[in-house]
N, C-alpha and C. Protein backbone atom coordinates (compact mmCIF):
# COMPACT_ATOMS: atom_id res chain seq x y z
N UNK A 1 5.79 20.03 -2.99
CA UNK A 1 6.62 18.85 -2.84
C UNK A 1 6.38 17.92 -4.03
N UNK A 2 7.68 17.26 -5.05
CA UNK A 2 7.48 16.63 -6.03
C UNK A 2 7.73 15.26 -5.51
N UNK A 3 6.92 14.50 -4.65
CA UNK A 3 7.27 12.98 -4.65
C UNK A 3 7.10 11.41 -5.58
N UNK A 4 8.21 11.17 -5.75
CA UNK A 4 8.17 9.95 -6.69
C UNK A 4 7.59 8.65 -5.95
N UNK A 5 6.60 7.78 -6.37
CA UNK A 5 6.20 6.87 -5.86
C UNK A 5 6.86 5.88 -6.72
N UNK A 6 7.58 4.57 -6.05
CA UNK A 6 8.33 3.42 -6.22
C UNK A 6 7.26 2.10 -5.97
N UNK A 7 7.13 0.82 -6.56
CA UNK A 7 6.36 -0.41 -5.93
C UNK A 7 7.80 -1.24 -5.86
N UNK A 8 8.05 -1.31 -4.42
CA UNK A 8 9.05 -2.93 -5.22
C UNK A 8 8.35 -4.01 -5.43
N UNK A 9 8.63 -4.80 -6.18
CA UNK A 9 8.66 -6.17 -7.04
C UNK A 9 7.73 -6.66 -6.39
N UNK A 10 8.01 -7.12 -4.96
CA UNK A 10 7.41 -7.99 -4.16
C UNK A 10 6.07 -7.54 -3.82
N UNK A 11 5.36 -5.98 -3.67
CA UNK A 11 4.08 -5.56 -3.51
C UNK A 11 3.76 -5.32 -4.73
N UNK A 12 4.22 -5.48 -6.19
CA UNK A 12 3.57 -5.42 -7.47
C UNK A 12 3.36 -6.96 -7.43
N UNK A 13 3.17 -8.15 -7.10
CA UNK A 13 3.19 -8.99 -6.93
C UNK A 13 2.19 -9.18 -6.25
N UNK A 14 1.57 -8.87 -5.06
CA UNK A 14 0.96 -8.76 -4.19
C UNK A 14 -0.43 -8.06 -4.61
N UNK A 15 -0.26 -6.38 -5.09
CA UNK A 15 -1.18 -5.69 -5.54
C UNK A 15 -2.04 -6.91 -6.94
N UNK A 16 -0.88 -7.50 -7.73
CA UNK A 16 -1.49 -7.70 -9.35
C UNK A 16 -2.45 -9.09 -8.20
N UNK A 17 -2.01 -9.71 -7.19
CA UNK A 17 -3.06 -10.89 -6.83
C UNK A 17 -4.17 -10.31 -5.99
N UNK A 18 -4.12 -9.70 -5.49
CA UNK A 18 -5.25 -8.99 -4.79
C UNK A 18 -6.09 -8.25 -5.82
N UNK A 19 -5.82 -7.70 -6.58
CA UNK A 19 -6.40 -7.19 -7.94
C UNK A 19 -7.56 -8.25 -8.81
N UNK A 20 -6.31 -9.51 -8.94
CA UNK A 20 -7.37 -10.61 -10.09
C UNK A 20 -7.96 -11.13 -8.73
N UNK A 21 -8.23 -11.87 -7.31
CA UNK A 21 -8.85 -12.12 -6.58
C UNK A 21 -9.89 -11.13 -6.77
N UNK A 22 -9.99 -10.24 -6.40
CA UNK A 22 -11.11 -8.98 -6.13
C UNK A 22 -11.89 -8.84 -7.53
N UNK A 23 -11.27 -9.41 -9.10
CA UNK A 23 -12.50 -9.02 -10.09
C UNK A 23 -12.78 -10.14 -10.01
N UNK A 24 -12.47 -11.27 -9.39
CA UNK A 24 -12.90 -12.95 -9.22
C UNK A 24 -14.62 -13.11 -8.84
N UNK A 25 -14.10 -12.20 -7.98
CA UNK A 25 -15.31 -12.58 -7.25
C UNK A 25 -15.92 -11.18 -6.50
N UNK A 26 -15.50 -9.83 -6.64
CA UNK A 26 -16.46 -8.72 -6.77
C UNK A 26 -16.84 -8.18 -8.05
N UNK A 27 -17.89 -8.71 -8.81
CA UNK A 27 -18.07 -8.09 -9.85
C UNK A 27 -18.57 -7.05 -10.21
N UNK A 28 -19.37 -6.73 -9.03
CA UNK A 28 -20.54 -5.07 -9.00
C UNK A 28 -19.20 -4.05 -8.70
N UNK A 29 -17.98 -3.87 -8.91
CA UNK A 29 -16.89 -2.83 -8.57
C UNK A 29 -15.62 -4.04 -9.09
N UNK A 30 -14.96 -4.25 -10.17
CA UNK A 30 -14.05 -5.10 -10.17
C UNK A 30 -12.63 -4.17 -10.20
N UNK A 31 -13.20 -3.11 -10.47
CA UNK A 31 -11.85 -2.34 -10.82
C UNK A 31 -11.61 -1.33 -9.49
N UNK A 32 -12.02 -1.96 -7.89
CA UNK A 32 -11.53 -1.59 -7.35
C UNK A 32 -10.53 -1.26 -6.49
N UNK A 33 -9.79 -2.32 -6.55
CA UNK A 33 -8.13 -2.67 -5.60
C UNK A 33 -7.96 -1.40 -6.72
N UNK A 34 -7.52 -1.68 -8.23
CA UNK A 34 -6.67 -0.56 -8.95
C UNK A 34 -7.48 1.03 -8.29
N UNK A 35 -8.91 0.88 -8.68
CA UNK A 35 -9.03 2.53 -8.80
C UNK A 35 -8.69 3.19 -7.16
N UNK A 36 -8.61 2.19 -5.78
CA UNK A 36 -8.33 2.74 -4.66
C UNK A 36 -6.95 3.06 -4.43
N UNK A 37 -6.17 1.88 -5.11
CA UNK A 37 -4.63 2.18 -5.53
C UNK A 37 -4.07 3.61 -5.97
N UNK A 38 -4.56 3.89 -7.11
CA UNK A 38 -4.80 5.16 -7.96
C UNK A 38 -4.83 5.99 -6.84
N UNK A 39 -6.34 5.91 -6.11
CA UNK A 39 -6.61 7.36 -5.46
C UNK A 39 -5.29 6.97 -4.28
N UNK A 40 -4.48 6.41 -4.01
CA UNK A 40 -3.46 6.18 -2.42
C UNK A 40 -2.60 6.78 -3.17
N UNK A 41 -1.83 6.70 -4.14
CA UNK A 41 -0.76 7.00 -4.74
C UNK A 41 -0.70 8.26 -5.20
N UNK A 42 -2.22 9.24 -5.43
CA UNK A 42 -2.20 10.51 -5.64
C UNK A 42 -2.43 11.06 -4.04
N UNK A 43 -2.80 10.47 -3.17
CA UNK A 43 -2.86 10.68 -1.61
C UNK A 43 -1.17 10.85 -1.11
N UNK A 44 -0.78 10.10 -1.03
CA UNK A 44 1.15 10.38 -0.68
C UNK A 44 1.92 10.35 -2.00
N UNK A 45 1.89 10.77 -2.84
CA UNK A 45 2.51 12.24 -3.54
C UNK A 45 1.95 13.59 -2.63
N UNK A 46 0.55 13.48 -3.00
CA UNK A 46 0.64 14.87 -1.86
C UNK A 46 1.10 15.29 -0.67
N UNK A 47 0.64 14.26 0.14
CA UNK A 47 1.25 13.82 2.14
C UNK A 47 1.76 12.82 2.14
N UNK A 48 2.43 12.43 2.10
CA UNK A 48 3.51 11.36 2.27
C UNK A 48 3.45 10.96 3.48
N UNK A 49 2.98 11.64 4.17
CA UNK A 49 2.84 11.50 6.24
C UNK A 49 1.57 10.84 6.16
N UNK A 50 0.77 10.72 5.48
CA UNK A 50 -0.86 10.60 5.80
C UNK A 50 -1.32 9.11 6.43
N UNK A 51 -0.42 8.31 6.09
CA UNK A 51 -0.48 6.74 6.65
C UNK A 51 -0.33 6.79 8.32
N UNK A 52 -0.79 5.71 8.61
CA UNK A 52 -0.92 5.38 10.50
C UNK A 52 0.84 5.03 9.87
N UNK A 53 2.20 5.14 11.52
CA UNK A 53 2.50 4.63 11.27
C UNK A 53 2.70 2.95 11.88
N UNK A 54 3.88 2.40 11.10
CA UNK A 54 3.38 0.14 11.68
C UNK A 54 4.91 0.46 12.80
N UNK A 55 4.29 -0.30 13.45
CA UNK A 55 4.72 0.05 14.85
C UNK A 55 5.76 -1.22 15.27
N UNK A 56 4.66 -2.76 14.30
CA UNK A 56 5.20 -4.39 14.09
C UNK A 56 6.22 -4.06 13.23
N UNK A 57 7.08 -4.93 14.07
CA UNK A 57 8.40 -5.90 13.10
C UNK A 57 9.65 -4.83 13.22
N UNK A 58 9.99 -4.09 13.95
CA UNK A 58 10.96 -3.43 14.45
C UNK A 58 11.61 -2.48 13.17
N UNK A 59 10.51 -2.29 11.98
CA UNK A 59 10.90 -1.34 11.05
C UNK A 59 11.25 -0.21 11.45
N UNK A 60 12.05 1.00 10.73
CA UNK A 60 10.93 2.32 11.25
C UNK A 60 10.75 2.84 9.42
N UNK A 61 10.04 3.95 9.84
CA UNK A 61 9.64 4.83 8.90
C UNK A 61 8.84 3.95 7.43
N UNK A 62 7.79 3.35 8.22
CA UNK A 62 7.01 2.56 7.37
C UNK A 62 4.95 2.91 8.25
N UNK A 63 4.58 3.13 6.87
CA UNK A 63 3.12 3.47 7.46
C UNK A 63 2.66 2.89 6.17
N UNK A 64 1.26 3.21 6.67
CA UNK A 64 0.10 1.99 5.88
C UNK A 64 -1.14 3.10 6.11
N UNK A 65 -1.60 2.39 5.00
CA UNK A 65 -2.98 3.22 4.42
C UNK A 65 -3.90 2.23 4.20
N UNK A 66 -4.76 2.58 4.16
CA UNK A 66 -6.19 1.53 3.73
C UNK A 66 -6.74 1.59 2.65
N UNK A 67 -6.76 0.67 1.88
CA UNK A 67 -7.76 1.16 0.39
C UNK A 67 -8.98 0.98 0.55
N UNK A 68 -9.72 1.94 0.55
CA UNK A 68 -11.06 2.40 1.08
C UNK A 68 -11.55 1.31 0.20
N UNK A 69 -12.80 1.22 1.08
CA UNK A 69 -13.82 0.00 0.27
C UNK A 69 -13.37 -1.36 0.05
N UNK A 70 -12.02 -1.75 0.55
CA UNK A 70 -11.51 -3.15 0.41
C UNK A 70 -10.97 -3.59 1.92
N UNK A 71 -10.41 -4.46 2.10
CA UNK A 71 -10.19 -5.23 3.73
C UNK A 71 -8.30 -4.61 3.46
N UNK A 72 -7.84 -4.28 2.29
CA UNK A 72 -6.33 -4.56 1.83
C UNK A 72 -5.81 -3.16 2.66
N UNK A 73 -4.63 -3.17 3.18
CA UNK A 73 -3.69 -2.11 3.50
C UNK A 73 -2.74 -2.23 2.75
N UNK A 74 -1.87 -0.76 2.22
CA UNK A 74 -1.04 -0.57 1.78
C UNK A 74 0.33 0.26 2.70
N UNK A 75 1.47 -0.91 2.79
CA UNK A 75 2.11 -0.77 3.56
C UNK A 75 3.61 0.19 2.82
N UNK A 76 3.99 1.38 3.23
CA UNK A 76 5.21 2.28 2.49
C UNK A 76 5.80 2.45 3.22
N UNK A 77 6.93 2.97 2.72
CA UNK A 77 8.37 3.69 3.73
C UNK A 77 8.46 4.91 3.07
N UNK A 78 8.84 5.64 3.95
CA UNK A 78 8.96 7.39 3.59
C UNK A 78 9.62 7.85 4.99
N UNK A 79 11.04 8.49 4.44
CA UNK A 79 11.62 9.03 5.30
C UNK A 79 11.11 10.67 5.70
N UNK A 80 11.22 11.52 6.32
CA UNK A 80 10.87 12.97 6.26
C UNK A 80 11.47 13.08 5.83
N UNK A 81 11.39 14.18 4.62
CA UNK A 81 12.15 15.09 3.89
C UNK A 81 12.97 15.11 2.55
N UNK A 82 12.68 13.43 2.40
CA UNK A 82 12.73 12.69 1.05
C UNK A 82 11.62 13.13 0.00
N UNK A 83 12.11 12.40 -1.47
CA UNK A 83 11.61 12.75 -2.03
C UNK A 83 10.79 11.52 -2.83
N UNK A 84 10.35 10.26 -2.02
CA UNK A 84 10.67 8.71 -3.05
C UNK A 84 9.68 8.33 -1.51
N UNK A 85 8.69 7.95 -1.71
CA UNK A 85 8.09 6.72 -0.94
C UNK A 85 7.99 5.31 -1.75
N UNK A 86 7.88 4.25 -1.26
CA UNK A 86 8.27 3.03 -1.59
C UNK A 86 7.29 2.15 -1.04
N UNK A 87 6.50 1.72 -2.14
CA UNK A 87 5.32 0.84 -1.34
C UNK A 87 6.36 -0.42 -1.40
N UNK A 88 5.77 -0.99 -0.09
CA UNK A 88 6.85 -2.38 0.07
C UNK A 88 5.53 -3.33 0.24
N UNK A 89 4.16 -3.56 0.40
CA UNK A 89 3.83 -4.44 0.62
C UNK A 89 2.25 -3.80 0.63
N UNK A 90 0.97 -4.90 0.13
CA UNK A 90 -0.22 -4.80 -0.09
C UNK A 90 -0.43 -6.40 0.60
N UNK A 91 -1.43 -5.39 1.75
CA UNK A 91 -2.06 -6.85 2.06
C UNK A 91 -3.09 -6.91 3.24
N UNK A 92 -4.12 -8.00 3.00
CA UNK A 92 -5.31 -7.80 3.69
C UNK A 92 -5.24 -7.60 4.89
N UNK A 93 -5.89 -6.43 5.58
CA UNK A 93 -6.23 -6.86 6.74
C UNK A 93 -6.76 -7.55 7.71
N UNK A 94 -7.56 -8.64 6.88
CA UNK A 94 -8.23 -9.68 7.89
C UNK A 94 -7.33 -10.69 8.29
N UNK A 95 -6.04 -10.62 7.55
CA UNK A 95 -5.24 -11.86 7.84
C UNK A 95 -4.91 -11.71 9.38
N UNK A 96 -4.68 -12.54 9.97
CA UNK A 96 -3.77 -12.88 11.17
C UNK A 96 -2.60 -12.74 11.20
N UNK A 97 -1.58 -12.79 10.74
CA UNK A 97 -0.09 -12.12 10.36
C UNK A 97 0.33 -11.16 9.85
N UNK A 98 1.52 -10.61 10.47
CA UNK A 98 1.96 -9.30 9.62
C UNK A 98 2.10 -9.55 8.32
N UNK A 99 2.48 -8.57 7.58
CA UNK A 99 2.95 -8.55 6.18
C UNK A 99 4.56 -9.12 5.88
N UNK A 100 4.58 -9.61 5.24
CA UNK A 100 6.44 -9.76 4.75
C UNK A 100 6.49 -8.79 4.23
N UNK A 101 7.60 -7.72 4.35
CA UNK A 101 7.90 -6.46 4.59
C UNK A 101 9.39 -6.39 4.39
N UNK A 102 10.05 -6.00 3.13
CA UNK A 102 11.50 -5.84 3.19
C UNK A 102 11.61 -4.33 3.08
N UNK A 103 12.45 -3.45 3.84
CA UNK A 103 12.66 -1.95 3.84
C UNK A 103 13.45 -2.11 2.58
N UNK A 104 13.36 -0.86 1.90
CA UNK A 104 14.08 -0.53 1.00
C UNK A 104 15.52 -0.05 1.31
C-alpha cells in the first residue's frame, strides 16, 4: 500500500507550537515532538488503521495516535481503502477539551 500523508495548515500550526514549547523547556530530548512525529508518519503509511478511533464530535473516520514519550496526540482521517491520510490536528492530551478538528 503506497499512502500519501497530508498536514492541513491548521495541525502544521499546532505541531510547529508544540515542537518550540517542548525544546523550551525539555532540553535532555528537544527534538522530540519532531523525531515521534517522524516515527507516526512512517507508522500510517504503513497501517493507516493503527490509531484508536475518536469517537468525540460526531466525526467519522478520524483516529489518533500518541507520540510516544510526549502527553501530545495526533489526530487523522483515513477512509478504508484510500490512499491519503490527513493529519487534521496535534494536541495534548492533558488538556480538558477536545481538539478543533476540521475533516478534510
Amino acid at each position: 500500500m503506497n499512502i500519501k500523508i497530508e498536514i492541513q495548515p491548521e495541525a502544521q500550526e499546532q505541531l510547529a507550537a508544540l515542537d518550540q514549547w517542548w525544546r523550551s523547556h525539555r532540553s535532555a530530548a528537544p527534538s522530540q515532538v519532531l523525531d515521534e512525529l517522524e516515527r507516526a508518519i512512517g507508522l500510517l503509511a504503513d497501517n493507516p488503521e493503527i490509531g484508536r478511533k475518536y469517537a468525540d464530535g460526531g466525526l467519522s473516520n478520524i483516529r489518533y495516535l500518541r507520540l510516544r514519550r510526549t502527553p501530545y496526540l495526533l489526530y487523522y482521517h483515513y477512509e478504508a481503502g484510500s490512499d491519503v491520510v490527513t493529519i487534521v490536528s496535534a494536541w495534548s492530551g492533558a488538556r480538558q477539551r477536545r481538539p478543533p478538528i476540521k475533516a478534510p
